[in-house]
PDB file of N, CA and C in Angstrom:
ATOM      1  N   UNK A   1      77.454  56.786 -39.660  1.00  0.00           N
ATOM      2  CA  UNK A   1      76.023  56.777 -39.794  1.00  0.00           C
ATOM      3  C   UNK A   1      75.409  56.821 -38.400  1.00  0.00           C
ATOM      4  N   UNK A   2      74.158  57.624 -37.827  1.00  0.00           N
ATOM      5  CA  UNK A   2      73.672  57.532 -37.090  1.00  0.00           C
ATOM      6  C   UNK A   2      72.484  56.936 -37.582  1.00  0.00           C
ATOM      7  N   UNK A   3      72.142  56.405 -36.210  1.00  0.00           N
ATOM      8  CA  UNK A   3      71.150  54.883 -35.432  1.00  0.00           C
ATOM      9  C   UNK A   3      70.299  55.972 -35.001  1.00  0.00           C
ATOM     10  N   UNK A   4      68.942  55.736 -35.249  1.00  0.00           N
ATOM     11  CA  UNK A   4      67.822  56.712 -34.577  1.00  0.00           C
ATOM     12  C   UNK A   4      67.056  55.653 -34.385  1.00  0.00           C
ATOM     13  N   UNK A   5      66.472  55.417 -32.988  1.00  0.00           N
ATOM     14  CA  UNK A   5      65.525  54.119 -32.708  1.00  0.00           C
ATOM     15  C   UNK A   5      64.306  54.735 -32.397  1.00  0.00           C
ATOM     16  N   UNK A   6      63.103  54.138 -33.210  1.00  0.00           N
ATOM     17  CA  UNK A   6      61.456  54.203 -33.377  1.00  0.00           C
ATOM     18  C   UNK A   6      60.791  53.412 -32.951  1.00  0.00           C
ATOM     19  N   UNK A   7      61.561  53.117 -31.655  1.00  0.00           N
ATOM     20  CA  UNK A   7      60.836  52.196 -30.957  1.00  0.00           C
ATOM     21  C   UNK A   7      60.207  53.135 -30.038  1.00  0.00           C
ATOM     22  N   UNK A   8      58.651  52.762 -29.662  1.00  0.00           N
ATOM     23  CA  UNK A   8      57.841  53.579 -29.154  1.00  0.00           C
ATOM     24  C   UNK A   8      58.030  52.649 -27.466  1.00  0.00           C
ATOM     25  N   UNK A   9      58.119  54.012 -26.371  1.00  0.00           N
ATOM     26  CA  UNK A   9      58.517  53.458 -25.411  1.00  0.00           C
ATOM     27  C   UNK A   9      57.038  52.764 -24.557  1.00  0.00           C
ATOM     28  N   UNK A  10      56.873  51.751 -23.863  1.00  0.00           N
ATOM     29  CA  UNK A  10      55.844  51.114 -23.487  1.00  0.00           C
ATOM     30  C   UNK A  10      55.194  52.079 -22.364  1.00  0.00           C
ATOM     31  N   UNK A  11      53.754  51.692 -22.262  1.00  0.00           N
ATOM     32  CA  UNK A  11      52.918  52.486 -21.616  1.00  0.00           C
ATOM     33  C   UNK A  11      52.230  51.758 -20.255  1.00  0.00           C
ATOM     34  N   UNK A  12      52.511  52.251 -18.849  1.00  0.00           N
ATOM     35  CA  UNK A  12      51.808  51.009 -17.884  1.00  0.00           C
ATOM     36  C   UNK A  12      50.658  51.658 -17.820  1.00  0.00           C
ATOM     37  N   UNK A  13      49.415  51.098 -18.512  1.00  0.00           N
ATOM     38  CA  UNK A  13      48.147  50.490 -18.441  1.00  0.00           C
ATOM     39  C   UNK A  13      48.076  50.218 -16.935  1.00  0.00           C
ATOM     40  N   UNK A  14      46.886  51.400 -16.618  1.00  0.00           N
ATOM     41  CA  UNK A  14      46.450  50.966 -14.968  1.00  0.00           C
ATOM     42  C   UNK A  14      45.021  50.065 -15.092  1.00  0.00           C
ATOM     43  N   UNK A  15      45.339  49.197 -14.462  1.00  0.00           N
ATOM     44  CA  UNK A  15      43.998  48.580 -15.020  1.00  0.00           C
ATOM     45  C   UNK A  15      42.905  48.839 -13.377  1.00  0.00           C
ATOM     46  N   UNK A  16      41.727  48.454 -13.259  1.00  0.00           N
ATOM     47  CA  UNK A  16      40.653  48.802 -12.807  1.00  0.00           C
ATOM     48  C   UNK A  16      40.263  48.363 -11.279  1.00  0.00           C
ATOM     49  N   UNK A  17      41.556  46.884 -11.479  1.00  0.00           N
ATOM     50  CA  UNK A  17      41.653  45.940 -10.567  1.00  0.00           C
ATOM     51  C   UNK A  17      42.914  45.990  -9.364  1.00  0.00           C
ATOM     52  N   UNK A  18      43.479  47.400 -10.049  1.00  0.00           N
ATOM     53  CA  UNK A  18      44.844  47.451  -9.441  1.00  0.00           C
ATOM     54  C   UNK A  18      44.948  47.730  -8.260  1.00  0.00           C
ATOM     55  N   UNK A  19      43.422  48.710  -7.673  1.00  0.00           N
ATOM     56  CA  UNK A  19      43.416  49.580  -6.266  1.00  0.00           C
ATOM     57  C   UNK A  19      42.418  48.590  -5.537  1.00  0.00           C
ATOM     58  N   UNK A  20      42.776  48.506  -4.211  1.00  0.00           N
ATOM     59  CA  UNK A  20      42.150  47.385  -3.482  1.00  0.00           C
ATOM     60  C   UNK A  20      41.425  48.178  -2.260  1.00  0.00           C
ATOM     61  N   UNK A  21      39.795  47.918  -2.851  1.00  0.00           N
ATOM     62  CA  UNK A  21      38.847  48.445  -1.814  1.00  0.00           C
ATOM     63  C   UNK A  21      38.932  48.579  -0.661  1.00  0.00           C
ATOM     64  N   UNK A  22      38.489  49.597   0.421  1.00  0.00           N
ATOM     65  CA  UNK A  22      38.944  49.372   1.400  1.00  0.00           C
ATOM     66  C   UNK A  22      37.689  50.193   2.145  1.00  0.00           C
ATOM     67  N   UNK A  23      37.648  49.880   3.692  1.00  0.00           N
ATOM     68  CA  UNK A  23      36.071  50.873   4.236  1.00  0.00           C
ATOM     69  C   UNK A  23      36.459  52.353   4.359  1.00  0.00           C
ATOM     70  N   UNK A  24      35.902  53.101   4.417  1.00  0.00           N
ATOM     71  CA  UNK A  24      36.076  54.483   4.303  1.00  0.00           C
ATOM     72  C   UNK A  24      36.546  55.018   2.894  1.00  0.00           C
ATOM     73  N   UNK A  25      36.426  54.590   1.751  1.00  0.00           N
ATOM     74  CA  UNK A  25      36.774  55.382   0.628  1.00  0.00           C
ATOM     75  C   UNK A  25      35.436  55.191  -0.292  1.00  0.00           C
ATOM     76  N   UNK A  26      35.947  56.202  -0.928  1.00  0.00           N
ATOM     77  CA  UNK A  26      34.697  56.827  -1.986  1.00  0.00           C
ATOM     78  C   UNK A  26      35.136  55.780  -3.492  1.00  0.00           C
ATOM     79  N   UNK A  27      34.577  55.445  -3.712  1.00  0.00           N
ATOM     80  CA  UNK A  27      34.943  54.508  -5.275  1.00  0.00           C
ATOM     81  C   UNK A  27      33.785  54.883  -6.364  1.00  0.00           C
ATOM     82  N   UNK A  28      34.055  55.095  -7.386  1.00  0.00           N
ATOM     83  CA  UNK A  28      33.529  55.189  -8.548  1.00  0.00           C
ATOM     84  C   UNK A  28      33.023  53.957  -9.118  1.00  0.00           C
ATOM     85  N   UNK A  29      31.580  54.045  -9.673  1.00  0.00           N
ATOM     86  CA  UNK A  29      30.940  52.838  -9.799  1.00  0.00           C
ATOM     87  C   UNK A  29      31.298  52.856 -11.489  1.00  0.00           C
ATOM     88  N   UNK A  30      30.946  51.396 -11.501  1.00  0.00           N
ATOM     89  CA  UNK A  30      30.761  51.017 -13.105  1.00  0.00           C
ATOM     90  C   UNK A  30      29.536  51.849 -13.878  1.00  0.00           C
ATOM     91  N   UNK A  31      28.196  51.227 -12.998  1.00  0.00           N
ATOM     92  CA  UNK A  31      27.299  51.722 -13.479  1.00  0.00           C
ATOM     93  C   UNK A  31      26.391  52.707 -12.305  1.00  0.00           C
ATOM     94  N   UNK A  32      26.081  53.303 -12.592  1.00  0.00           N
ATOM     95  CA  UNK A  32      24.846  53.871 -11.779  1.00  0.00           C
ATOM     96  C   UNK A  32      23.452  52.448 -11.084  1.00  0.00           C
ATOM     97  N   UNK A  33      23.291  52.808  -9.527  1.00  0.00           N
ATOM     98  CA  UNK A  33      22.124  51.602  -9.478  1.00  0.00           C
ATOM     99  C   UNK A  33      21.086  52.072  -9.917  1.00  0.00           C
ATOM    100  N   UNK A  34      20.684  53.582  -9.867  1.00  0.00           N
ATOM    101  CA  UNK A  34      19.310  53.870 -10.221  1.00  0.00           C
ATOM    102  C   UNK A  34      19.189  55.216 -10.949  1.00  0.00           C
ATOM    103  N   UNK A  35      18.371  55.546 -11.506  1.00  0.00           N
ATOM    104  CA  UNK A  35      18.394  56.511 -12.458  1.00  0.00           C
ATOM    105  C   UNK A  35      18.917  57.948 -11.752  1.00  0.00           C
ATOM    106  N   UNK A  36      18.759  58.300 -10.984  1.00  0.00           N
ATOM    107  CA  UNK A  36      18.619  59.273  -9.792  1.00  0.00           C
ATOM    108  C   UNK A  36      19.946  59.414  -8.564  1.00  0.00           C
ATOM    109  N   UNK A  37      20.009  58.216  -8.951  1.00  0.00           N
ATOM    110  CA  UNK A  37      21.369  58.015  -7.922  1.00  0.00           C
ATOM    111  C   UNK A  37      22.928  58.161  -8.182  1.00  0.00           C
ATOM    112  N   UNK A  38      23.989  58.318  -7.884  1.00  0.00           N
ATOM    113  CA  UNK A  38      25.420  59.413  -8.023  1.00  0.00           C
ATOM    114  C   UNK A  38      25.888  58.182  -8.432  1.00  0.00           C
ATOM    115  N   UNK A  39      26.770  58.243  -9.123  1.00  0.00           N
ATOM    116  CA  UNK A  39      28.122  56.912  -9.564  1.00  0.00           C
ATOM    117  C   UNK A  39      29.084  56.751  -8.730  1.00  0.00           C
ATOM    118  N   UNK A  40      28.906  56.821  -7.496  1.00  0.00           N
ATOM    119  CA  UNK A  40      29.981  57.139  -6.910  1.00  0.00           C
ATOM    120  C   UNK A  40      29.226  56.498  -5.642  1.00  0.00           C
ATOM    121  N   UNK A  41      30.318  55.883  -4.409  1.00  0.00           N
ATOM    122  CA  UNK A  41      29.447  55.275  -3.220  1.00  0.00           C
ATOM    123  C   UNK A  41      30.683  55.412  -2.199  1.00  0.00           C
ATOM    124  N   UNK A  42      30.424  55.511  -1.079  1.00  0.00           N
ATOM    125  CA  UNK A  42      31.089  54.830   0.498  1.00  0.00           C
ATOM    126  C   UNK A  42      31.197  54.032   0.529  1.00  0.00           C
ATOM    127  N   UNK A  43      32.685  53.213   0.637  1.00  0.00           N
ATOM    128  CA  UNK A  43      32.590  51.740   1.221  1.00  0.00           C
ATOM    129  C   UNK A  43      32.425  52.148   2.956  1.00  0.00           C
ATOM    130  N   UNK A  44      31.738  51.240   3.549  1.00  0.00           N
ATOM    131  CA  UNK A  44      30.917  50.722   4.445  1.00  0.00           C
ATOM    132  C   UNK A  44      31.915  49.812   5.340  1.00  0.00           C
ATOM    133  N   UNK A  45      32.306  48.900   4.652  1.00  0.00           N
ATOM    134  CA  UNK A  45      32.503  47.455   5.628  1.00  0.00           C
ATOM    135  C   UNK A  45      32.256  46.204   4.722  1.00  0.00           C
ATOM    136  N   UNK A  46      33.377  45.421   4.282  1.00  0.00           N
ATOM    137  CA  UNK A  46      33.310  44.244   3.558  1.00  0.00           C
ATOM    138  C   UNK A  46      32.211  43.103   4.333  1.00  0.00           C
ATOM    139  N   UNK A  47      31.154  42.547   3.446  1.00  0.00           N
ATOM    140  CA  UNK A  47      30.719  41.762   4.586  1.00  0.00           C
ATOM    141  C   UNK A  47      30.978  40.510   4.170  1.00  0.00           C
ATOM    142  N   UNK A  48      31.338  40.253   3.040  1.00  0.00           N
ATOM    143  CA  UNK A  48      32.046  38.845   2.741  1.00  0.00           C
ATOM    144  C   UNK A  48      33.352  39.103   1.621  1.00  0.00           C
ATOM    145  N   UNK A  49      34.235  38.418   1.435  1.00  0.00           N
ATOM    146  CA  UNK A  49      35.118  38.374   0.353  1.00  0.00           C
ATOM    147  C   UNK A  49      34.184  39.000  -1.248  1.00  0.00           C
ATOM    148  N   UNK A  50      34.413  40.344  -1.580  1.00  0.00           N
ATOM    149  CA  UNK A  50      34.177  40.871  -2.233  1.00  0.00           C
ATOM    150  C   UNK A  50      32.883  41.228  -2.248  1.00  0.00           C
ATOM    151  N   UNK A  51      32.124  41.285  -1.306  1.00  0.00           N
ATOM    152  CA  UNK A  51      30.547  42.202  -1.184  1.00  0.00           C
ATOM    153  C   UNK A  51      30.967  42.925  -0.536  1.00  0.00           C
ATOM    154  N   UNK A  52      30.678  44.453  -0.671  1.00  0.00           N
ATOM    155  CA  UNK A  52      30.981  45.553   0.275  1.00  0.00           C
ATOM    156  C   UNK A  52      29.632  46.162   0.550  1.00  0.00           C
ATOM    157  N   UNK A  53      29.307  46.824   2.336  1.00  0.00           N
ATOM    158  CA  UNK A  53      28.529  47.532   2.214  1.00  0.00           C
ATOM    159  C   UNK A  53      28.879  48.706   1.982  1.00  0.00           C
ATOM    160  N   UNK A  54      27.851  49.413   1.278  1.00  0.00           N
ATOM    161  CA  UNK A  54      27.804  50.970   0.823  1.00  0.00           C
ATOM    162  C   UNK A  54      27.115  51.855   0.794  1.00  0.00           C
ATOM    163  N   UNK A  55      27.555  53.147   1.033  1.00  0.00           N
ATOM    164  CA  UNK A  55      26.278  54.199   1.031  1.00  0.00           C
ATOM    165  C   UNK A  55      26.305  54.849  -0.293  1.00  0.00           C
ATOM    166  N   UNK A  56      25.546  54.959  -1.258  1.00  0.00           N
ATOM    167  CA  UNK A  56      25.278  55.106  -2.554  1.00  0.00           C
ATOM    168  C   UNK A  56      24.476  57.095  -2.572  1.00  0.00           C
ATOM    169  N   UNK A  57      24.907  58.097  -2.699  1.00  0.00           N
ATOM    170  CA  UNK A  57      23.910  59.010  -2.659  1.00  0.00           C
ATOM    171  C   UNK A  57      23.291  59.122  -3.595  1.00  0.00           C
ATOM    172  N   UNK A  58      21.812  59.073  -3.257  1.00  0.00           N
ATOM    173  CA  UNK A  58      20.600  59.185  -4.206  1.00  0.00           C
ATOM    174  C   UNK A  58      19.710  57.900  -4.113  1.00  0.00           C
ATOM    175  N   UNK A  59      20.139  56.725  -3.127  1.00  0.00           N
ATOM    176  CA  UNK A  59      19.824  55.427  -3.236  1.00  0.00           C
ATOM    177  C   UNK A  59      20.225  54.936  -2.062  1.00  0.00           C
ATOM    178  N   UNK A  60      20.791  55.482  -1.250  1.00  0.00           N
ATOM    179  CA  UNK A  60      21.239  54.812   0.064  1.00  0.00           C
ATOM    180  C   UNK A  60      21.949  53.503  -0.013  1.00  0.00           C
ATOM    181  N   UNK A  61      21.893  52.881   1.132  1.00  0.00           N
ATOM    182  CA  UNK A  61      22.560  51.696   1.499  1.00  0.00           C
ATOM    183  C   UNK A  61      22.376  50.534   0.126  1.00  0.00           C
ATOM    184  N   UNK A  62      23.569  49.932  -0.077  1.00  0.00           N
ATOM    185  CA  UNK A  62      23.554  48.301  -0.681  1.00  0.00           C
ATOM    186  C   UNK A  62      24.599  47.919  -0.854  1.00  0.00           C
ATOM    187  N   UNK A  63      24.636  46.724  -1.212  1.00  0.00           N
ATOM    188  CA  UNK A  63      25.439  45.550  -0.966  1.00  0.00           C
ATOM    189  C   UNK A  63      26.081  45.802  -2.211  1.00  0.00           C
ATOM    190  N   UNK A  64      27.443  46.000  -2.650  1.00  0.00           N
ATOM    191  CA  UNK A  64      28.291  46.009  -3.917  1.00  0.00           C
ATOM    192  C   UNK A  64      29.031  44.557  -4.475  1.00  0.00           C
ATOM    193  N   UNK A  65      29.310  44.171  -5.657  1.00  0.00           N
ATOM    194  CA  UNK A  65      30.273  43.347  -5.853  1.00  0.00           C
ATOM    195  C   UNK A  65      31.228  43.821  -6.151  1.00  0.00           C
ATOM    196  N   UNK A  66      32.317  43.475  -6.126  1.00  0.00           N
ATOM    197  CA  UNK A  66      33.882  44.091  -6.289  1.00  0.00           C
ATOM    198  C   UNK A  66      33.407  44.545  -7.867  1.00  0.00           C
ATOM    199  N   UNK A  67      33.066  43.331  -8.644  1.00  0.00           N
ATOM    200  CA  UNK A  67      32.953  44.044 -10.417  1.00  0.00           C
ATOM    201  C   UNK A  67      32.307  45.014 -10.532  1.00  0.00           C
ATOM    202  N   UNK A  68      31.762  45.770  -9.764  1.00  0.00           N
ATOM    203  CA  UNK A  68      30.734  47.037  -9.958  1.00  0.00           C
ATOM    204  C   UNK A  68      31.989  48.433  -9.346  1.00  0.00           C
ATOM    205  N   UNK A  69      32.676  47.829  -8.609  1.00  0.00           N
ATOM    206  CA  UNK A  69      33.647  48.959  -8.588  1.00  0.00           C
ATOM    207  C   UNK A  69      34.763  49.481  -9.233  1.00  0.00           C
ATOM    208  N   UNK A  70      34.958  50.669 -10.283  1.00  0.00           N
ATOM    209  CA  UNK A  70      35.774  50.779 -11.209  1.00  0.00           C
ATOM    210  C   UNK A  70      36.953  51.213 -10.781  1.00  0.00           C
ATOM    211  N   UNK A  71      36.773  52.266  -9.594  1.00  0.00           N
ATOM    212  CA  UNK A  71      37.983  52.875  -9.350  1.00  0.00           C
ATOM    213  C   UNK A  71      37.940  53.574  -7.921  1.00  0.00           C
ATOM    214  N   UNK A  72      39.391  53.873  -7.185  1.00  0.00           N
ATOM    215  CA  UNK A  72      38.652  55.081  -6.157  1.00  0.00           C
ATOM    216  C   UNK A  72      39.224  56.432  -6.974  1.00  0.00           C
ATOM    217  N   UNK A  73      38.050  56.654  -5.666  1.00  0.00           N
ATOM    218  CA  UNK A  73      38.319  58.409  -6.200  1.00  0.00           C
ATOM    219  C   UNK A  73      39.037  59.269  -5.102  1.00  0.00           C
ATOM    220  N   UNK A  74      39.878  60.367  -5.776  1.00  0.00           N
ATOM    221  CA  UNK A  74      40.459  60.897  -5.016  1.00  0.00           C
ATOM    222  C   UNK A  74      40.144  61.824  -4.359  1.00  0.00           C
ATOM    223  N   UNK A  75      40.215  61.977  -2.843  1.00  0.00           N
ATOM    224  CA  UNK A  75      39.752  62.834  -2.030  1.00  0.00           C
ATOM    225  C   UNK A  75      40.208  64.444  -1.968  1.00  0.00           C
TER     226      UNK A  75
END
């Protein structure tokens, strides 16, 4: 008799938290800050443990929390 196994092989789940901000990269926002403005920002320069500054196009400069950043993006 043959054994056929249906076991479905596991999947690694990247989660959101996995890539660690850094200055000079482009990161994908959670949300948009303003109606007008890109989802997407420059990190800047950490200015405390998880506030980053950023250049936002469409909205310029502000201050990020790590939870507002979903992902980077690739260059």
């Amino acid at each position: 008799m043959i054994s056929i196994s249906t076991k479905v092989p596991e999947q690694t789940l990247v989660s959101s938290d996995s890539f660690v901000p850094r200055a000079d990269q482009w990161v994908q926002l959670r949300d948009c800050l303003s109606e007008y403005s890109s989802d997407t920002a420059l990190l800047l320069c950490e200015e405390e443990a998880g506030q980053w500054v950023a250049w936002v196009p469409g909205f310029g400069s502000a201050t990020l929390n790590r939870s507002q950043l979903l992902r980077a993006v690739s260059s």
